[in-house]
Protein backbone atom coordinates (compact mmCIF):
# COMPACT_ATOMS: atom_id res chain seq x y z
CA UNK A 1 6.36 -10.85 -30.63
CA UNK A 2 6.66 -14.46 -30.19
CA UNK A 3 2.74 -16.74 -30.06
CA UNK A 4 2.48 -16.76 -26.84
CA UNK A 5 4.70 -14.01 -25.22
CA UNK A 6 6.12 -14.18 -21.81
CA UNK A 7 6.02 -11.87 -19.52
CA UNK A 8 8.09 -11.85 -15.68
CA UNK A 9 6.14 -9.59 -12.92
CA UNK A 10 7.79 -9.32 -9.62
CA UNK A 11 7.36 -8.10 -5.84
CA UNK A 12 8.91 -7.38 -2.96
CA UNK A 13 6.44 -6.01 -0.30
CA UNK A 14 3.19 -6.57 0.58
CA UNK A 15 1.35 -3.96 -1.25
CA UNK A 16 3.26 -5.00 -4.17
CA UNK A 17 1.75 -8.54 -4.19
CA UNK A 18 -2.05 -6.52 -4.19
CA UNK A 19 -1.17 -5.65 -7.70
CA UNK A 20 0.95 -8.62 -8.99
CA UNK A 21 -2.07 -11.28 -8.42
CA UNK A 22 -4.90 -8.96 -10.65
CA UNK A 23 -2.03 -8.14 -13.09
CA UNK A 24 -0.94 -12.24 -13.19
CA UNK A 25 -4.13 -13.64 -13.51
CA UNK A 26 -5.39 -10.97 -16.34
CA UNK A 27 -2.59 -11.59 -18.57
CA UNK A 28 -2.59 -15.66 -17.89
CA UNK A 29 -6.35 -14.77 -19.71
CA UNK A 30 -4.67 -13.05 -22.06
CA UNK A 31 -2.75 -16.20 -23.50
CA UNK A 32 0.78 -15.06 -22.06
CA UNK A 33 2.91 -17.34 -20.34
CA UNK A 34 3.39 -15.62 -16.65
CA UNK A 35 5.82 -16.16 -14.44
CA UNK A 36 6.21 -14.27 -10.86
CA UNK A 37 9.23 -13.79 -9.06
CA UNK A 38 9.37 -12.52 -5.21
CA UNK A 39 11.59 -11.69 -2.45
CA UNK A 40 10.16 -12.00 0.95
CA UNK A 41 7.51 -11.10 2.82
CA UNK A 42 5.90 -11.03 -0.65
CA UNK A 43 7.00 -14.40 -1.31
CA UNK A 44 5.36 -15.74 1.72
CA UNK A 45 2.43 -14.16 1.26
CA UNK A 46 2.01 -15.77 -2.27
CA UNK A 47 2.68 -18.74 -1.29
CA UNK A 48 0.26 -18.92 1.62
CA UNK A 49 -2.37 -18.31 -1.35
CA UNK A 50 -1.31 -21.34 -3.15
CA UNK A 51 0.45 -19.01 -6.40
CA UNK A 52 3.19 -20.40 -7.77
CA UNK A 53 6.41 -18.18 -7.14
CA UNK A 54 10.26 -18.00 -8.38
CA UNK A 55 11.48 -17.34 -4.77
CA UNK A 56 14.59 -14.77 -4.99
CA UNK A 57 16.59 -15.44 -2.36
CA UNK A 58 19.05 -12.40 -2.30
CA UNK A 59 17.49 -10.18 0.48
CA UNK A 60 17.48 -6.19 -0.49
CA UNK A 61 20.45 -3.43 0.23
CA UNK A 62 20.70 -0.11 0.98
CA UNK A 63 23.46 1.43 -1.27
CA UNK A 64 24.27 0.77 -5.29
CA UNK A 65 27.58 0.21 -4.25
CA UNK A 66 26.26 -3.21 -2.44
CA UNK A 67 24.32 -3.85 -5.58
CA UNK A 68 26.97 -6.46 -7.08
CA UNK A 69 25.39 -9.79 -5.90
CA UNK A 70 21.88 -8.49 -6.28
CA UNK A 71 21.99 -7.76 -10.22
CA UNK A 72 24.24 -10.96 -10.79
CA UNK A 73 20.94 -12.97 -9.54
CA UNK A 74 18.93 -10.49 -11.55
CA UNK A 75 20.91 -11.25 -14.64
CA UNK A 76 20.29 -15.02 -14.11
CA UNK A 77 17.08 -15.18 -13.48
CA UNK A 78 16.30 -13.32 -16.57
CA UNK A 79 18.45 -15.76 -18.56
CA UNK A 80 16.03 -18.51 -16.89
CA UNK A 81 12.86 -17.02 -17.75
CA UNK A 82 13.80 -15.31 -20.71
CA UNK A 83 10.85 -12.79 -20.55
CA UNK A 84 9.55 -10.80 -23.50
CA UNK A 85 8.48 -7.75 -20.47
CA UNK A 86 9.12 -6.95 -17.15
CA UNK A 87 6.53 -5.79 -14.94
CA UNK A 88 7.94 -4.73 -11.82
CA UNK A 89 6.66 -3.09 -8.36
CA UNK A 90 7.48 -0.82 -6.04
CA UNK A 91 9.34 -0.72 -2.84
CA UNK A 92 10.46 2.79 -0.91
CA UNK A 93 13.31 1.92 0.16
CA UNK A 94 16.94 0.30 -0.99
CA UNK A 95 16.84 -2.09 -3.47
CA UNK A 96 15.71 -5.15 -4.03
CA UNK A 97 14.69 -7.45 -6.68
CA UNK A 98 12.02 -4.77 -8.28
CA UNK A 99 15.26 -2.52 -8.81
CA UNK A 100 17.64 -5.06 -10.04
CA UNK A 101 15.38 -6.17 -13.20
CA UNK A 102 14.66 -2.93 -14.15
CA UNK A 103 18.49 -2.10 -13.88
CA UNK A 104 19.41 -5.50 -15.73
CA UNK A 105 16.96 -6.26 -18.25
CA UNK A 106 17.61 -6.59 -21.78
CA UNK A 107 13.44 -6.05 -22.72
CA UNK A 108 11.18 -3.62 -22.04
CA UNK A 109 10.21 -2.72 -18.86
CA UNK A 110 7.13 -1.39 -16.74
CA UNK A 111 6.61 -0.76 -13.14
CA UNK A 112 2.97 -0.73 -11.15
CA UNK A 113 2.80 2.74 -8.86
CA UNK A 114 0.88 2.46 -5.61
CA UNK A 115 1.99 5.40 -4.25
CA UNK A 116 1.80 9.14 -5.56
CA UNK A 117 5.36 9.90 -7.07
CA UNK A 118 7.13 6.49 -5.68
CA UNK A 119 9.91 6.54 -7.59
CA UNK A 120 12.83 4.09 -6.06
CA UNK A 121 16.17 4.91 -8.06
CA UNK A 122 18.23 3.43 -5.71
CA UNK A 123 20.13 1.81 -8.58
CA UNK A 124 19.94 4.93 -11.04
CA UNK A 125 17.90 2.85 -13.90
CA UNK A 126 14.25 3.57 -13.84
CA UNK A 127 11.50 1.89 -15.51
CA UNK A 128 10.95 2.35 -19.15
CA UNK A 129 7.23 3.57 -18.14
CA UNK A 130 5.24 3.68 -14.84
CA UNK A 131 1.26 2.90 -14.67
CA UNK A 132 0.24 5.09 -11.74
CA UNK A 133 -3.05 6.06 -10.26
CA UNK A 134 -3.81 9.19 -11.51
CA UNK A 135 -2.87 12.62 -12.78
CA UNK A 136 -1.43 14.08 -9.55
CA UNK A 137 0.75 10.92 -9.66
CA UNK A 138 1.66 11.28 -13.59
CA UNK A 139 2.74 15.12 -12.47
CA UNK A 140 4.47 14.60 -9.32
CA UNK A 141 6.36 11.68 -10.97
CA UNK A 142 7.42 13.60 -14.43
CA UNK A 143 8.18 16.42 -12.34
CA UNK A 144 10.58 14.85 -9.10
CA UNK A 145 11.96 11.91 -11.24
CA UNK A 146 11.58 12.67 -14.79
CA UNK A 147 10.10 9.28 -15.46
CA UNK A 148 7.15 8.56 -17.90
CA UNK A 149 4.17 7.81 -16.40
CA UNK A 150 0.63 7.16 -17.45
CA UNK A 151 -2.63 7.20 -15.01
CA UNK A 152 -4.21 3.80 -15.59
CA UNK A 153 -5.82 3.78 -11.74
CA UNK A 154 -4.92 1.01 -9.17
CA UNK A 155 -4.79 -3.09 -10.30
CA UNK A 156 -5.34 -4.29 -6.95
CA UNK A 157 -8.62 -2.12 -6.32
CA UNK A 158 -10.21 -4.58 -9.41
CA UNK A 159 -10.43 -7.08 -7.13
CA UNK A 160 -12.03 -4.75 -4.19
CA UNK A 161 -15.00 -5.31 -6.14
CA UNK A 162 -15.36 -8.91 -5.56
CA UNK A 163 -15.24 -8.64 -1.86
CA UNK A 164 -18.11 -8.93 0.51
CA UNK A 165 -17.28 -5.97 2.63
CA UNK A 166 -20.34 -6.07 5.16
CA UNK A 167 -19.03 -9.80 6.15
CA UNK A 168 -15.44 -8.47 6.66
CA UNK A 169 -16.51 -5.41 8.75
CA UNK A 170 -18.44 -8.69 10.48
CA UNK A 171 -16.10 -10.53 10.98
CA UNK A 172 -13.44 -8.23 11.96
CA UNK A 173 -15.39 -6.90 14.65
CA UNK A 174 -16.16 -10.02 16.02
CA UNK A 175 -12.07 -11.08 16.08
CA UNK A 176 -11.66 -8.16 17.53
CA UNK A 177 -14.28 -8.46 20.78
CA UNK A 178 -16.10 -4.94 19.63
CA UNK A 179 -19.35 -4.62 21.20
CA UNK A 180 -22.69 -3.36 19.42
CA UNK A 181 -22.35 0.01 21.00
CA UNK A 182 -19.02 0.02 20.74
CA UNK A 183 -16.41 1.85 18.19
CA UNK A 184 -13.32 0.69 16.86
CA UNK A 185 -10.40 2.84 16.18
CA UNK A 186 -7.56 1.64 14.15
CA UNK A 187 -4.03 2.43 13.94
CA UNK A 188 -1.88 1.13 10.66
CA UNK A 189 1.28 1.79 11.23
CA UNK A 190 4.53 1.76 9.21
CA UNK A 191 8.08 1.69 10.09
CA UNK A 192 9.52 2.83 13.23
CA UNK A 193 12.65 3.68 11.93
CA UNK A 194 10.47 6.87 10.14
CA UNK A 195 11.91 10.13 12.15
CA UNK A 196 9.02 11.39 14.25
CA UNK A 197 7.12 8.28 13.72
CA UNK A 198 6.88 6.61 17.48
CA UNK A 199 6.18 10.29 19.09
CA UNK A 200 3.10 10.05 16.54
CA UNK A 201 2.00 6.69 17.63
CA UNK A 202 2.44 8.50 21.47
CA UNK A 203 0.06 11.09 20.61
CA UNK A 204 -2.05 8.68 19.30
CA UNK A 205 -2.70 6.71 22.50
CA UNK A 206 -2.64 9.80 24.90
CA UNK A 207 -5.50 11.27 22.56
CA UNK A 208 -7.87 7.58 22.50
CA UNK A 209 -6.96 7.37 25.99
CA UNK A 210 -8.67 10.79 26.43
CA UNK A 211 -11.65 10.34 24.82
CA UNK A 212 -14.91 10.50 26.25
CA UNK A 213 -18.78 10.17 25.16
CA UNK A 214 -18.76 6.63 24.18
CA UNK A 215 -17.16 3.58 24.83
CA UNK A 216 -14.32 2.68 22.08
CA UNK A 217 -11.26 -0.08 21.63
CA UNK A 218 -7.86 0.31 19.70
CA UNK A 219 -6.79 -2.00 17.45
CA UNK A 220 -2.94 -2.09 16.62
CA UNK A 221 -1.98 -3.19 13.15
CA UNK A 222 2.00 -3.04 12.19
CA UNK A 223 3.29 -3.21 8.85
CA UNK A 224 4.56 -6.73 7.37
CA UNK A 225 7.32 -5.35 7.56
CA UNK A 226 8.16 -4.21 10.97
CA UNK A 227 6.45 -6.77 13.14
CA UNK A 228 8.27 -6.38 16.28
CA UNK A 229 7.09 -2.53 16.80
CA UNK A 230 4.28 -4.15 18.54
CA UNK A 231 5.74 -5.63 21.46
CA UNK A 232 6.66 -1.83 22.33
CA UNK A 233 3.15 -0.27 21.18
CA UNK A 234 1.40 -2.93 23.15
CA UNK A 235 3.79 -1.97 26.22
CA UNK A 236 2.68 1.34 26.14
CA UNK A 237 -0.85 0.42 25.32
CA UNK A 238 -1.07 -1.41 27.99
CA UNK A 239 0.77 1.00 30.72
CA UNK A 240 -2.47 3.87 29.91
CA UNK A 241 -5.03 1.03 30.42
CA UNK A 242 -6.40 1.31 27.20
CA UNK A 243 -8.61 -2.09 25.27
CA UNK A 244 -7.00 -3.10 22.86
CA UNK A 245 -7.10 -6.07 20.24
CA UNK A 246 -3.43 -6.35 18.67
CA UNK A 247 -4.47 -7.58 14.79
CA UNK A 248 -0.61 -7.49 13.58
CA UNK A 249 -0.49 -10.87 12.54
CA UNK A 250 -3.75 -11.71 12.14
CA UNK A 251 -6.22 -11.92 8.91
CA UNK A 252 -5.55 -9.13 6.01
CA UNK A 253 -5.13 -5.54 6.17
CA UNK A 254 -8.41 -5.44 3.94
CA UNK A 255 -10.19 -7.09 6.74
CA UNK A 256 -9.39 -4.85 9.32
CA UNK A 257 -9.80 -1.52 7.77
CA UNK A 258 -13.56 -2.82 6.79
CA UNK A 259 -13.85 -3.04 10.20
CA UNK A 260 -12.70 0.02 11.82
CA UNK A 261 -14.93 3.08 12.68
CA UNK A 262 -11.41 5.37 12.01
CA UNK A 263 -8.26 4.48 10.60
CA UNK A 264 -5.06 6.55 11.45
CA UNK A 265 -1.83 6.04 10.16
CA UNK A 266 0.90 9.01 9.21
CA UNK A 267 0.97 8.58 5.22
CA UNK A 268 0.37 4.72 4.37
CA UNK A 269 -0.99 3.62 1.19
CA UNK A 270 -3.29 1.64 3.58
CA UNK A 271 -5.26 5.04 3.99
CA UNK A 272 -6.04 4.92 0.02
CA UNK A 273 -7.25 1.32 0.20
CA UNK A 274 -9.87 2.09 2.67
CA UNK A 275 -10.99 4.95 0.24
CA UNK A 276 -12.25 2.48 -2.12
CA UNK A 277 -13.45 -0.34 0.33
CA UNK A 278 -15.59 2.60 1.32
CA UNK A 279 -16.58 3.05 -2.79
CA UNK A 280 -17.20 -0.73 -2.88
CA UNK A 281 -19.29 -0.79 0.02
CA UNK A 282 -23.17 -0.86 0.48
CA UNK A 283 -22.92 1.43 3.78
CA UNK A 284 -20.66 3.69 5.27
CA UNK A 285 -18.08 1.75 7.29
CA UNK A 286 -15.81 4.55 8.45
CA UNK A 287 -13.12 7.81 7.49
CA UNK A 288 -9.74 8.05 7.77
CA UNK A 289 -7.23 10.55 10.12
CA UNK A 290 -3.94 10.92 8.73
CA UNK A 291 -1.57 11.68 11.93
CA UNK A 292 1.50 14.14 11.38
CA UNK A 293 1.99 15.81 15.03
CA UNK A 294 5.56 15.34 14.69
CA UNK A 295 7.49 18.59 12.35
CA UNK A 296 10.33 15.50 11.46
CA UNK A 297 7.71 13.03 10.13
CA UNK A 298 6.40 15.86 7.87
CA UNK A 299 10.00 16.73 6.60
CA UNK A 300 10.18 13.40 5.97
CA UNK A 301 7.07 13.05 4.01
CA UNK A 302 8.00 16.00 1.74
CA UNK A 303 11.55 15.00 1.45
CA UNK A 304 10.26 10.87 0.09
CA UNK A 305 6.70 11.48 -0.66
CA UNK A 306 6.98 15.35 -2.45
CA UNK A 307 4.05 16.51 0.01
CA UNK A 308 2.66 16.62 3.70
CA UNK A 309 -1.06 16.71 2.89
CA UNK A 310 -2.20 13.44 0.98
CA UNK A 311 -3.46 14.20 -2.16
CA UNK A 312 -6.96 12.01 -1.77
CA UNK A 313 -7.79 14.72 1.11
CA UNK A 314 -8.59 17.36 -1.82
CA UNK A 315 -11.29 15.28 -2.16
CA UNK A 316 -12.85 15.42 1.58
CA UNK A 317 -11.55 11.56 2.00
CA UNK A 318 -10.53 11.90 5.41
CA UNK A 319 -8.82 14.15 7.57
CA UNK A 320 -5.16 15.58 8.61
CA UNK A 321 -3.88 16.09 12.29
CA UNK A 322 -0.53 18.16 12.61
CA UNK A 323 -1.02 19.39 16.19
CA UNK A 324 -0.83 16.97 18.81
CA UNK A 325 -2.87 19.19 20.78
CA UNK A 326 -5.48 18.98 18.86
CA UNK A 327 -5.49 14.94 18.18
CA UNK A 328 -7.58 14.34 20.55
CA UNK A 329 -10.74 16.57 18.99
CA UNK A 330 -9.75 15.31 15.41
CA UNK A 331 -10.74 11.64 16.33
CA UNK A 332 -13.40 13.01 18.29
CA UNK A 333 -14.92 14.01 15.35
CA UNK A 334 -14.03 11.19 13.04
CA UNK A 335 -16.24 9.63 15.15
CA UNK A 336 -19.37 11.31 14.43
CA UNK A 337 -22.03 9.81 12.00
CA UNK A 338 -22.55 12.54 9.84
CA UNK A 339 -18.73 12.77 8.86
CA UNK A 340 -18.45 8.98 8.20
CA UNK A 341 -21.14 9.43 6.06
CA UNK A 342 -19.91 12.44 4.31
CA UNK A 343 -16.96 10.57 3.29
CA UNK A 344 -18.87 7.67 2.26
CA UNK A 345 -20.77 9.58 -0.45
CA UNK A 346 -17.38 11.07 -1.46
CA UNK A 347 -15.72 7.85 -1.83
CA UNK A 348 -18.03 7.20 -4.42
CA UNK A 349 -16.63 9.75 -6.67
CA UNK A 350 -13.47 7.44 -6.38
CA UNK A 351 -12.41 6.90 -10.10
CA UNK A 352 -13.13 3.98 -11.37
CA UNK A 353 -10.95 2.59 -14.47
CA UNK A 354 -10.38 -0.71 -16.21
CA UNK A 355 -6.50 -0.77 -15.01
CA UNK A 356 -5.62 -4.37 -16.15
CA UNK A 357 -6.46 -3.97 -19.66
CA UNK A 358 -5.21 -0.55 -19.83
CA UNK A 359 -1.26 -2.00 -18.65
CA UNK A 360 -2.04 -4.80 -21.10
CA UNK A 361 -2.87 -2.53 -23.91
CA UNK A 362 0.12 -0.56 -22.88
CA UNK A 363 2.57 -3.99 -22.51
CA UNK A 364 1.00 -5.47 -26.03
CA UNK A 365 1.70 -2.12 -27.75
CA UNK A 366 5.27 -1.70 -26.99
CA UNK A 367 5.78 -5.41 -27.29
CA UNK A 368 4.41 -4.67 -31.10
CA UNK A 369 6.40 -1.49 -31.21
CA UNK A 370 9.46 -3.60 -30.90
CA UNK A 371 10.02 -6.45 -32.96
């Protein structure tokens, strides 16, 4: 291992970036020489926070066969950085610049699991280990993709720690016009192009349009991703006469989950990240509904995600709606104090690991293990 070993982490997608920044600055401490490569919207969101980033220009495909371009920029920007490791992570779908240094690189290689089982083999060469968040994830992973995997917990939760949640939930609130008797119910939604995912969001508003008891708005939150879902969403927002506060491309995701009284989304990670804002926090600031009213948004889950019911639920974190019928008593009763504080206490069972020096000890160790 050379004196001061270099190491190449990259992302792709939001969530990915969470990760990349603990992971970066840990290893900078380290003494390694760091350098971070990105594809957009990860790129831009680095950038706006003043990290310096190797920009990869070559936007993500669908199919290996379309792969030709994508691993010929791979291949040179490994010959420019010359890394000892790769640290790569994770995107669901196609393949991207994640995919194409794990399928070109020359040294070893590691990739940062955010998701239970997220495996993207889109160009047939997996990592040569995963860090994921936890036993479920080492099983499911082992067992669907026949990868190696060790739990380490999540990177990007580290930095949960240093956040003043209380002034978030504050803030957020206030962006958001939510009076002091007032809820606020969140959806977090991911990509429309999910089957069964717009009926969800449909049942969604039909079931906060029907609520009664106390007075509540909806705030709308679309994944980086898929921006322009919320000119439709607003649309039909809008035609049931419902308050809303669109938050799409406003502040963090961080910030608005603080803020919400109930977050529902189908399956995003975003569901797990309020989980341990809620650990971090002084006071309870809310629960989670996971939405799944729609039988082709559940095949879906099982067929990418190997399960319909979200593992953190085993643990009481939140709830799971698969009857539209019955949507609209679900968020009733996410509403109620007793069962935002019930998950409150729960979330502070959350596990609680040091995940950056674990990957490093992992990273140092191989590095070691092969010179």
């Amino acid at each position: 291992m050379k004196s001061i070993p270099k190491i190449l982490l990259s992302a792709r997608d939001p969530a990915g970036v969470g990760n990349v920044i603990p992971l970066a600055q840990y290893f900078k401490e380290e003494g390694f020489d760091v350098q971070i490569a990105a594809s957009e919207p990860a790129a831009g969101i680095l950038h706006s926070m003043d990290i310096n980033v190797i920009k990869f220009e070559i936007p993500h495909v669908q199919h290996k066969k379309d792969a030709s371009l994508l691993n010929q920029m791979s291949r040179e920007l490994l010959q420019t950085v010359s890394p000892d490791a790769v640290i790569v992570s994770l995107s669901s779908f196609g393949a991207g610049i994640d995919e194409a240094l794990l399928a070109t690189a020359e040294v070893p290689t590691f990739a940062v699991q955010d998701f239970w089982g997220d495996v993207n083999l889109t160009l047939d060469v997996p990592a040569g280990l995963y860090f994921v968040i936890d036993d479920y994830a080492v099983r499911l992973s082992k067992e669907r993709w026949g990868v190696k995997a060790v739990a380490v917990g999540g990177p990007k939760y580290t930095l949960y720690s240093q956040m003043d949640i209380l002034s978030m939930r504050r803030k957020g609130r206030y962006l958001a016009g939510v009076g002091k008797n007032e809820c606020l119910v969140g959806w977090f939604g991911q990509s429309p192009e999910i089957p069964g995912h717009e009926d969800v969001f449909l049942d969604m508003i039909q079931a906060f349009s029907g609520l009664s008891g106390q007075r509540c708005k909806l705030l709308l939150r679309e994944h980086p991703k898929f921006l322009e879902a919320h000119y439709a969403h607003m649309g039909a927002i809008n035609d049931l006469g419902i308050d809303a506060f669109d938050a799409t491309e406003n502040e963090s995701s961080e910030q608005w989950l603080a803020a919400c009284d109930v977050v529902i989304t189908p399956f995003s990670l975003c569901g797990l990240d309020h989980a341990y804002l809620s650990a971090f926090s002084p006071i309870p600031i809310g629960t989670v509904l996971y939405a799944m009213t729609n039988p082709e948004i559940r095949d879906f889950s099982q067929q990418i995600a190997g399960f319909v019911r979200f593992p953190i639920l085993e643990r009481g974190l939140g709830s799971l709606v698969r009857d539209a019928a019955e949507f609209k008593n679900y968020l009733q009763r996410s509403l109620q104090p007793q069962v935002k504080e019930t998950y409150f206490e729960l979330s502070k069972q959350m596990r609680m690991e040091n995940s950056l020096n674990k990957i490093y000890q992992y990273v140092i160790n191989t590095l070691k293990n092969t010179e």
